[in-house]
PDB file of N, CA and C in Angstrom:
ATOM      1  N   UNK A   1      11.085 -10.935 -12.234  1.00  0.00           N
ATOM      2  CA  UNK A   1      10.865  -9.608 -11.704  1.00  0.00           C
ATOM      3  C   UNK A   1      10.359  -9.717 -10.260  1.00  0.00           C
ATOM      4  N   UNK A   2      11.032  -8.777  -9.422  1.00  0.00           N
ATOM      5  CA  UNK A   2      10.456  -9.468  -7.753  1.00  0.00           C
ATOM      6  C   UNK A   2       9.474  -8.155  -7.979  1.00  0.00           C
ATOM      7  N   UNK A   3       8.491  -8.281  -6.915  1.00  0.00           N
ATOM      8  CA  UNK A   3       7.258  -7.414  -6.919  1.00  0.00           C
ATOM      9  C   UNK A   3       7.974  -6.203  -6.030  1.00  0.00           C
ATOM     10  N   UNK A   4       7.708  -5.276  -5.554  1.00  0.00           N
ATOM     11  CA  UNK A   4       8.281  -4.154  -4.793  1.00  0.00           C
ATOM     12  C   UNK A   4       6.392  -3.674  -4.380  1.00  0.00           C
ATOM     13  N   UNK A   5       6.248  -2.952  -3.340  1.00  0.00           N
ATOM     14  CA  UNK A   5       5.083  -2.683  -2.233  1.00  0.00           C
ATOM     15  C   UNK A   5       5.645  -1.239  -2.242  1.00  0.00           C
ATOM     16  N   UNK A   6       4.623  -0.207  -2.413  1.00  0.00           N
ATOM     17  CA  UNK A   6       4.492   1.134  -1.150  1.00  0.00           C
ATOM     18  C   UNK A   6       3.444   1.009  -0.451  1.00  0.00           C
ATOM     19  N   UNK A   7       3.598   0.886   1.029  1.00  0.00           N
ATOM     20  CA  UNK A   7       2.667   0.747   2.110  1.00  0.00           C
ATOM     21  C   UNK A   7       2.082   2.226   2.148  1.00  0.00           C
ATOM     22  N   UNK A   8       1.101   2.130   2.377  1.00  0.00           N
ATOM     23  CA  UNK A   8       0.005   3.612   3.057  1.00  0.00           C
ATOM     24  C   UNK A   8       0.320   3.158   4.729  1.00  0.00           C
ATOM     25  N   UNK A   9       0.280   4.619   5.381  1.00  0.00           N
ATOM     26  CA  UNK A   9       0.571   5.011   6.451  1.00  0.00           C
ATOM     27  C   UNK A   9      -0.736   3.764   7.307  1.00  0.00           C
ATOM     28  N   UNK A  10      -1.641   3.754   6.705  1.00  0.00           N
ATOM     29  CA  UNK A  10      -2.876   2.638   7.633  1.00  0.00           C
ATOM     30  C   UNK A  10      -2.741   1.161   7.132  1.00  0.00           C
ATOM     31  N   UNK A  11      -1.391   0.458   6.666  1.00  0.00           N
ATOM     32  CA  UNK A  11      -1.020  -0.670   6.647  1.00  0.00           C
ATOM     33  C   UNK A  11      -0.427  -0.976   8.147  1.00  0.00           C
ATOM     34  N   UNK A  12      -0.635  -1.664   8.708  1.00  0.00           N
ATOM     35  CA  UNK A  12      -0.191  -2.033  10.031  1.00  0.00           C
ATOM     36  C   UNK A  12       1.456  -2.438  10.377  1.00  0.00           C
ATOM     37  N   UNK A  13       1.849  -2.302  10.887  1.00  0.00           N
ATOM     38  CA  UNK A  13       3.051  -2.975  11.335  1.00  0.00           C
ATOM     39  C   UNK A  13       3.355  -4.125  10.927  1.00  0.00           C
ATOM     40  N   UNK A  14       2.798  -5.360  11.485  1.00  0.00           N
ATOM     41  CA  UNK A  14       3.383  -6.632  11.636  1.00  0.00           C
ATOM     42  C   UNK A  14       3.042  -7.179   9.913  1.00  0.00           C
ATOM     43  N   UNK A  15       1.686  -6.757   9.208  1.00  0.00           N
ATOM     44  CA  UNK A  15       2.310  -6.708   7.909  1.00  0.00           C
ATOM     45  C   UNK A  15       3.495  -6.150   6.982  1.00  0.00           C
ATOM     46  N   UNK A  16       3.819  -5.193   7.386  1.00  0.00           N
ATOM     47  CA  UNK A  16       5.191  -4.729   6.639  1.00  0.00           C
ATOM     48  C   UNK A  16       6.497  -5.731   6.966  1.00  0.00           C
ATOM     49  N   UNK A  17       6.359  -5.929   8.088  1.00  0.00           N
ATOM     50  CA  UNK A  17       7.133  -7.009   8.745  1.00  0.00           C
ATOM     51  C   UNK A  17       7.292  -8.128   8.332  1.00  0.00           C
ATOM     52  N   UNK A  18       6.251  -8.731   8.132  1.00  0.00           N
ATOM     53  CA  UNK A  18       5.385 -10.159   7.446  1.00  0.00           C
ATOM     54  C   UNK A  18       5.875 -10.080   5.954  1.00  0.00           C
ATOM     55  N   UNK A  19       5.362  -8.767   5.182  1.00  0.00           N
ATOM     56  CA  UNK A  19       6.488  -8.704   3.686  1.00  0.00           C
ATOM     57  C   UNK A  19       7.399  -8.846   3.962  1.00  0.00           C
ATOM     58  N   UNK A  20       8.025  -8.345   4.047  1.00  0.00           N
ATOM     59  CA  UNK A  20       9.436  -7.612   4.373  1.00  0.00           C
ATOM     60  C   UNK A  20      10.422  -9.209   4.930  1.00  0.00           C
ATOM     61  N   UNK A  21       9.926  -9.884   5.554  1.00  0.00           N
ATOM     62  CA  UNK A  21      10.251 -11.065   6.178  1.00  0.00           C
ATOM     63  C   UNK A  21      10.432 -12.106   4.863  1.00  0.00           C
ATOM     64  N   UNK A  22       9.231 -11.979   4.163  1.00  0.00           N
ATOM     65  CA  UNK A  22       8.920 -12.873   3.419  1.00  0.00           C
ATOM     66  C   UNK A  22      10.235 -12.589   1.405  1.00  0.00           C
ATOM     67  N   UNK A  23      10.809 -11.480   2.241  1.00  0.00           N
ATOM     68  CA  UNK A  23      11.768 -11.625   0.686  1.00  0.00           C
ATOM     69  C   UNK A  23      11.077  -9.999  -0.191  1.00  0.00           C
ATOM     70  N   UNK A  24      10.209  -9.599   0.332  1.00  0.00           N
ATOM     71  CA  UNK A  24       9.726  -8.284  -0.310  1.00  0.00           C
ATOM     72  C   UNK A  24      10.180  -7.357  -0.578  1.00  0.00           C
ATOM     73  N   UNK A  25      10.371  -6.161  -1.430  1.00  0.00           N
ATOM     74  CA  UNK A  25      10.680  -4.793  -1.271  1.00  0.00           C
ATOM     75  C   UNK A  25       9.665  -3.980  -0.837  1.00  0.00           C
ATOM     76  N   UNK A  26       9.838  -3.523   0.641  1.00  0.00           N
ATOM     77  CA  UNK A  26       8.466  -2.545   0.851  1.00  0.00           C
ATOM     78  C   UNK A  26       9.046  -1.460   1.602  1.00  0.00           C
ATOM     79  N   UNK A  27       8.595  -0.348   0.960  1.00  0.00           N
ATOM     80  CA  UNK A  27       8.877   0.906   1.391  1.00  0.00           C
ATOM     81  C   UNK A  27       7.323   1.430   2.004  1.00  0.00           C
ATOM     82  N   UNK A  28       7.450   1.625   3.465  1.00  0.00           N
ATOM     83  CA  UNK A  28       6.442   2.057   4.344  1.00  0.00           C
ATOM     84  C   UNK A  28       6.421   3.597   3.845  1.00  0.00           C
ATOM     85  N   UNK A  29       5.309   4.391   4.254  1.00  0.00           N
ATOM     86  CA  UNK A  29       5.161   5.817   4.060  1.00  0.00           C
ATOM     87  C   UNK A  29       5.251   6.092   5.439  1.00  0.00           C
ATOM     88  N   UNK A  30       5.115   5.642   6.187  1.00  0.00           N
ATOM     89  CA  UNK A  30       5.243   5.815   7.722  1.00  0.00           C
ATOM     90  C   UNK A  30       6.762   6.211   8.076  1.00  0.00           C
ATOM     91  N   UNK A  31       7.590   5.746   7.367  1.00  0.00           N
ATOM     92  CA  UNK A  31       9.267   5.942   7.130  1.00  0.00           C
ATOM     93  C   UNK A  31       9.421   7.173   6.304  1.00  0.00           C
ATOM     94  N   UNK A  32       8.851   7.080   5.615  1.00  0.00           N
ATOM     95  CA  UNK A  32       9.358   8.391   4.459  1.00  0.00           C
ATOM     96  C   UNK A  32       8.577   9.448   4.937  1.00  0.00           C
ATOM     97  N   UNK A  33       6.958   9.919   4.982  1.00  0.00           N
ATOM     98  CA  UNK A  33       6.668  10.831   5.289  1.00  0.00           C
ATOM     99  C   UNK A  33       5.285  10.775   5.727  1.00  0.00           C
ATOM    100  N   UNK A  34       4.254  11.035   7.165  1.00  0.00           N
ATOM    101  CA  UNK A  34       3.281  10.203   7.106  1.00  0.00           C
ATOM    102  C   UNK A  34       2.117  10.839   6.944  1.00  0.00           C
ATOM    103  N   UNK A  35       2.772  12.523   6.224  1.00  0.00           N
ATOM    104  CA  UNK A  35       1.656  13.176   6.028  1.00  0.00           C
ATOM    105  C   UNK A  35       1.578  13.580   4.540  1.00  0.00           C
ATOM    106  N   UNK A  36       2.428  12.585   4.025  1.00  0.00           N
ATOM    107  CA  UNK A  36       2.511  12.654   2.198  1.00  0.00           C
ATOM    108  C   UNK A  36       0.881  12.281   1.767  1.00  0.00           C
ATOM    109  N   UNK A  37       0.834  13.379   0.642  1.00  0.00           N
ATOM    110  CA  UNK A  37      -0.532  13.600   0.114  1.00  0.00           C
ATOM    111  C   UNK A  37      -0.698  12.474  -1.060  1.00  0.00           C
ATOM    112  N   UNK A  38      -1.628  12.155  -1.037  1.00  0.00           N
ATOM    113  CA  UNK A  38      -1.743  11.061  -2.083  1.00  0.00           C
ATOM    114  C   UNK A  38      -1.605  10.912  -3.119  1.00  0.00           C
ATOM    115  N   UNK A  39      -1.198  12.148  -3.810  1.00  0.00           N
ATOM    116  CA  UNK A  39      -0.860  12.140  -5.199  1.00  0.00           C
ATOM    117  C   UNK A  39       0.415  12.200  -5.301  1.00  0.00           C
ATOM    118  N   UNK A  40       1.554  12.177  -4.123  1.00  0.00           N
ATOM    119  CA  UNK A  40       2.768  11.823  -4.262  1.00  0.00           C
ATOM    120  C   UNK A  40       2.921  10.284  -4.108  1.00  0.00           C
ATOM    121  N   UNK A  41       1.885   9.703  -2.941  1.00  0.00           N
ATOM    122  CA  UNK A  41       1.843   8.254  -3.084  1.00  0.00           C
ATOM    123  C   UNK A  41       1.562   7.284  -4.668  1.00  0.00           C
ATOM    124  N   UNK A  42       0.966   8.617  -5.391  1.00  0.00           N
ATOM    125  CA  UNK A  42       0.273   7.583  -6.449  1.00  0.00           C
ATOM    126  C   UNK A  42       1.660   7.557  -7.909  1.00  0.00           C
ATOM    127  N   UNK A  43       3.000   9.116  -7.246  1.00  0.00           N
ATOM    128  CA  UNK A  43       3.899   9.650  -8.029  1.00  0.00           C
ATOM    129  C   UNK A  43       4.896   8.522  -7.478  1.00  0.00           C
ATOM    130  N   UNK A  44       5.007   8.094  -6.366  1.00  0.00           N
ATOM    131  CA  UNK A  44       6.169   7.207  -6.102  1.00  0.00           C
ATOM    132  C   UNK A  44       5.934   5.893  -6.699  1.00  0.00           C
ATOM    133  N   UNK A  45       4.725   5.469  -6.138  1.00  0.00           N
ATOM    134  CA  UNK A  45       4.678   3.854  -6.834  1.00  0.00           C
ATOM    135  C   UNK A  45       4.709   3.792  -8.621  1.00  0.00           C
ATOM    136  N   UNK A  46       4.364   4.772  -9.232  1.00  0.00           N
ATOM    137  CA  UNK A  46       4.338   4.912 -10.569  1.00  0.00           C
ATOM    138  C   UNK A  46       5.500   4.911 -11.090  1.00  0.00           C
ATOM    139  N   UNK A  47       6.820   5.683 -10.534  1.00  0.00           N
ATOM    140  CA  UNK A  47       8.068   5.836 -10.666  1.00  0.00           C
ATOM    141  C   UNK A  47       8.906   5.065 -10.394  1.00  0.00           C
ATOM    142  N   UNK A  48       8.617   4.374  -8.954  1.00  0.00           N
ATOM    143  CA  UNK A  48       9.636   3.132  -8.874  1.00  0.00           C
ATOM    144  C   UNK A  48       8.659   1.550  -9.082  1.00  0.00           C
ATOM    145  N   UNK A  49       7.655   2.132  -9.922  1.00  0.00           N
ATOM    146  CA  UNK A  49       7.071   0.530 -10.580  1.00  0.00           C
ATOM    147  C   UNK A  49       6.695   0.083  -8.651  1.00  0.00           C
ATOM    148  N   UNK A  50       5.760   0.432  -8.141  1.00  0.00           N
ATOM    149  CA  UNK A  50       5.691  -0.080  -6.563  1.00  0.00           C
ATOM    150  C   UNK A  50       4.247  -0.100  -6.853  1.00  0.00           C
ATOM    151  N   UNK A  51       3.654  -1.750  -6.301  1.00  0.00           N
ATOM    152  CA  UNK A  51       2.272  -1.618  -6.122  1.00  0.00           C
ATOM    153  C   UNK A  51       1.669  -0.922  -4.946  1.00  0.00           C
ATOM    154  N   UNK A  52       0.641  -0.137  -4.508  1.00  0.00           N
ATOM    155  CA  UNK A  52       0.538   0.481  -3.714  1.00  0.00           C
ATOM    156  C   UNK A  52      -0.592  -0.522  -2.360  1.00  0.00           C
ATOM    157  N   UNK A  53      -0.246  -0.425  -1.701  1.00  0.00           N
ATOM    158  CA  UNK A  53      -1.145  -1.332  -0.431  1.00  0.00           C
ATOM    159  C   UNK A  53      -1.978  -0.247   0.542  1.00  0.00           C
ATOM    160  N   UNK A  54      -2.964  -0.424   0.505  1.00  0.00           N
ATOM    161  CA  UNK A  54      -3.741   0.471   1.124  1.00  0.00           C
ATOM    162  C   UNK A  54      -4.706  -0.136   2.234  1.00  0.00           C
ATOM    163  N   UNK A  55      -5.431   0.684   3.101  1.00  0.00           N
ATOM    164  CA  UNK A  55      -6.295  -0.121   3.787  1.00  0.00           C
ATOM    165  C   UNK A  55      -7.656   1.452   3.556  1.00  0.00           C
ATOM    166  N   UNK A  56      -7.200   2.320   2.444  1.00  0.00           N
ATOM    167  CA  UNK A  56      -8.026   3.336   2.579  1.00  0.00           C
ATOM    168  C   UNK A  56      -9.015   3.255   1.050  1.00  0.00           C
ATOM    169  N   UNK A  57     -10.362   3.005   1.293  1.00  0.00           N
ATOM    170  CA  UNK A  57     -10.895   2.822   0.022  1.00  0.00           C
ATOM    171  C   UNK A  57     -11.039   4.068  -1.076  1.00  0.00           C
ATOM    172  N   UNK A  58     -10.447   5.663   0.109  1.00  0.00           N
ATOM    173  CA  UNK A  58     -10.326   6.885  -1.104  1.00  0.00           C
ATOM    174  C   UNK A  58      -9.416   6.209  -2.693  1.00  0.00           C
ATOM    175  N   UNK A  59      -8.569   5.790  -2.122  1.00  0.00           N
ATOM    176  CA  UNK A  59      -7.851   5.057  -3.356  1.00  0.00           C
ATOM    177  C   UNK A  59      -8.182   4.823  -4.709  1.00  0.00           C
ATOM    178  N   UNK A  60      -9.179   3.846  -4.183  1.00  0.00           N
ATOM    179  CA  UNK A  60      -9.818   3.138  -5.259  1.00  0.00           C
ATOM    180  C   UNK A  60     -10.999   4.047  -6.116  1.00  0.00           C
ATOM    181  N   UNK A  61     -11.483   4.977  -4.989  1.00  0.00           N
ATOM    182  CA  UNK A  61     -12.262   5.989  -5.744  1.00  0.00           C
ATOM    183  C   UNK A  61     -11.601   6.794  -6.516  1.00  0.00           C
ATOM    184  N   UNK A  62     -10.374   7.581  -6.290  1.00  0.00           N
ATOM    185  CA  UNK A  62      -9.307   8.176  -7.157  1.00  0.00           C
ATOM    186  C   UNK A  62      -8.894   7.430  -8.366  1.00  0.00           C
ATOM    187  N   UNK A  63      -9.157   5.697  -8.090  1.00  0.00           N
ATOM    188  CA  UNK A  63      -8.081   5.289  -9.670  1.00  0.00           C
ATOM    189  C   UNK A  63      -9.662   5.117 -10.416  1.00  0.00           C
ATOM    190  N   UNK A  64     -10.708   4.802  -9.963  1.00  0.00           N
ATOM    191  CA  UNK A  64     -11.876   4.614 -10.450  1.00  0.00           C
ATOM    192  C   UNK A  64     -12.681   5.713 -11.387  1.00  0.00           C
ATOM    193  N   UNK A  65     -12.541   7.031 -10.516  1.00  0.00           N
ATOM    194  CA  UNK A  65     -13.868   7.843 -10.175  1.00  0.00           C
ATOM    195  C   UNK A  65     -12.809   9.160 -10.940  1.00  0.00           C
ATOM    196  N   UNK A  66     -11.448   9.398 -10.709  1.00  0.00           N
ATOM    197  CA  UNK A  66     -10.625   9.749 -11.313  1.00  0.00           C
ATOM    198  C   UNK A  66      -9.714   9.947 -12.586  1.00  0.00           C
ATOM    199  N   UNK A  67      -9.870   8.426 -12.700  1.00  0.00           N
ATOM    200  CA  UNK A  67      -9.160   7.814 -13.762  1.00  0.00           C
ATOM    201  C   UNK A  67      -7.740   7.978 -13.701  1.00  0.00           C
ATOM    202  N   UNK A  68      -6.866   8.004 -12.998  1.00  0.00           N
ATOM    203  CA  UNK A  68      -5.974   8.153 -12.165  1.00  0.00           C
ATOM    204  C   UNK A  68      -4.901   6.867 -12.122  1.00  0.00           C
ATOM    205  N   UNK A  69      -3.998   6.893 -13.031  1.00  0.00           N
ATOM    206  CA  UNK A  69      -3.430   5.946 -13.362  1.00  0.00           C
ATOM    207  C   UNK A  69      -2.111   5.355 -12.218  1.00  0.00           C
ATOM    208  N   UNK A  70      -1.993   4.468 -11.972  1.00  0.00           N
ATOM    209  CA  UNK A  70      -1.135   3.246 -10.992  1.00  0.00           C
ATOM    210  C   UNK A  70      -0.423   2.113 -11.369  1.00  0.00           C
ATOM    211  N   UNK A  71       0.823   2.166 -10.809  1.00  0.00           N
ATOM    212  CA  UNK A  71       1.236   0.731 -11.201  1.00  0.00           C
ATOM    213  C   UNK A  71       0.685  -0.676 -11.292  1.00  0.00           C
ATOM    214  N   UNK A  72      -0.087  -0.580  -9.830  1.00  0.00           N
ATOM    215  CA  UNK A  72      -0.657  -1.378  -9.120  1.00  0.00           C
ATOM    216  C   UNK A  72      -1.564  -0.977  -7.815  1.00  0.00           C
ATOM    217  N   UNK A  73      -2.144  -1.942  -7.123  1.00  0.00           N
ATOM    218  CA  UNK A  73      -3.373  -1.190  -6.442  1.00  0.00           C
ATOM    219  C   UNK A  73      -3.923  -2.336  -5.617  1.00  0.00           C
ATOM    220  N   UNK A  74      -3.086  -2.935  -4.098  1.00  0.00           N
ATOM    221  CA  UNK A  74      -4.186  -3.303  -3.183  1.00  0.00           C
ATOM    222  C   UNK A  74      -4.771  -3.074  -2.356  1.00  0.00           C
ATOM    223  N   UNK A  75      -6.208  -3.284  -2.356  1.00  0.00           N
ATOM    224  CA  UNK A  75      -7.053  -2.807  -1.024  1.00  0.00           C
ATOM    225  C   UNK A  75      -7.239  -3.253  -0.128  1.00  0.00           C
ATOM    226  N   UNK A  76      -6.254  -3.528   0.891  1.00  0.00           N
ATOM    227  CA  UNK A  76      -6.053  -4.600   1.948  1.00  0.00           C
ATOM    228  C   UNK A  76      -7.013  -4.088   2.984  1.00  0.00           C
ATOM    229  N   UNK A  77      -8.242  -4.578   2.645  1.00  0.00           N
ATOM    230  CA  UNK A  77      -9.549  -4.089   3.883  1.00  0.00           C
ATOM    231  C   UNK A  77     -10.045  -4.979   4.200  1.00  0.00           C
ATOM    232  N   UNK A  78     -10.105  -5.528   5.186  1.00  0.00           N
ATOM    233  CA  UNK A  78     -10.927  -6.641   5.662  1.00  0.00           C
ATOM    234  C   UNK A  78     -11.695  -6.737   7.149  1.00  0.00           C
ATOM    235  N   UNK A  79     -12.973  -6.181   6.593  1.00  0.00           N
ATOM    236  CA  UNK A  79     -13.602  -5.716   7.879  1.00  0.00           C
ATOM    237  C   UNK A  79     -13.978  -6.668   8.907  1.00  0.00           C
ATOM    238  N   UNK A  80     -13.404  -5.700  10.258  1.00  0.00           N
ATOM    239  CA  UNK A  80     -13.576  -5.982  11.287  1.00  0.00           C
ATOM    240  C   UNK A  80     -12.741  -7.239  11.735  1.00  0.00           C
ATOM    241  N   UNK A  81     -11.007  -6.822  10.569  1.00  0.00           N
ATOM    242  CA  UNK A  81     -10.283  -7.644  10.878  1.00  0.00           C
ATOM    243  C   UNK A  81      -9.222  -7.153  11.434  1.00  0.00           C
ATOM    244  N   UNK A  82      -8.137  -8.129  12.764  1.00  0.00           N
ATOM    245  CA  UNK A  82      -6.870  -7.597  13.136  1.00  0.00           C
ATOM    246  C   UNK A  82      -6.229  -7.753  12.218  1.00  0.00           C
ATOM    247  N   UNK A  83      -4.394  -7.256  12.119  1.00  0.00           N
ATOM    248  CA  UNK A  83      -3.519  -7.305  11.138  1.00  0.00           C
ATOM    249  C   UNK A  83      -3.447  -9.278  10.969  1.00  0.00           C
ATOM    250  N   UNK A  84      -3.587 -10.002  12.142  1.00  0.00           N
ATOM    251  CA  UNK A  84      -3.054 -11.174  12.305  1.00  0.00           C
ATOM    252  C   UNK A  84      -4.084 -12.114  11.389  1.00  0.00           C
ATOM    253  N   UNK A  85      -5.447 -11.804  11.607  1.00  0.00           N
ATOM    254  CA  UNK A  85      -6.508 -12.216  10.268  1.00  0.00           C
ATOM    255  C   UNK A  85      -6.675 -11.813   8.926  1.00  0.00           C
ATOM    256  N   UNK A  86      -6.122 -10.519   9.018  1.00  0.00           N
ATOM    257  CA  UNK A  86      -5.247 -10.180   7.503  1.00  0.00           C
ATOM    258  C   UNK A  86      -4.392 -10.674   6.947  1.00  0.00           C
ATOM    259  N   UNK A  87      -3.856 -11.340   7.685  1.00  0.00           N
ATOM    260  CA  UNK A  87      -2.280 -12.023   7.216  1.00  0.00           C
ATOM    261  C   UNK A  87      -2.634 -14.001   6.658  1.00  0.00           C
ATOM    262  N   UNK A  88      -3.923 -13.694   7.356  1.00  0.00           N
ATOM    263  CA  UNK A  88      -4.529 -15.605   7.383  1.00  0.00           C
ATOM    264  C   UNK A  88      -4.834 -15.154   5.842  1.00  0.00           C
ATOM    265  N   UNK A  89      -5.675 -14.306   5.344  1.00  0.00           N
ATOM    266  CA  UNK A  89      -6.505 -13.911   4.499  1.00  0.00           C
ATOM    267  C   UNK A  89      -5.691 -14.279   2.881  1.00  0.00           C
TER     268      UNK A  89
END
């Protein structure tokens, strides 16, 4: 099974790139729509089986604090890091 990604609009560039390079399926929200509300983000990855990549910790409070069910769920935050030390990470 290959993994498939929906990027949040605050995933950076040169990571989508960096997937995407690397053999990935990633569908950016920045492409599709970049003012899609998050409960369509949480309706797409659920539907096409897409883990969701985030750099926004509301997220995690929604699948937490919510109970708010997801395919999948990363919190790509790494403070007070560029995309390029994200990518070391």
């Amino acid at each position: 099974m290959k993994l498939k990604f929906l990027a949040d609009v605050d995933v950076e560039k040169p990571i989508i790139d960096f997937l995407t390079h690397k053999g990935f399926d990633v569908k950016w929200v920045t492409d599709l729509d970049k003012r899609m509300l998050d409960t369509k983000l949480f309706e797409i990855a659920n539907r096409e089986k897409r883990i969701l990549i985030t750099n926004d910790k509301d997220f995690g409070e929604i699948v937490f604090f919510q109970k708010k069910i997801i395919y999948g769920i990363i919190l790509f935050r790494v403070k007070g890091k560029k995309h390029r030390r994200k990518l070391i990470y």
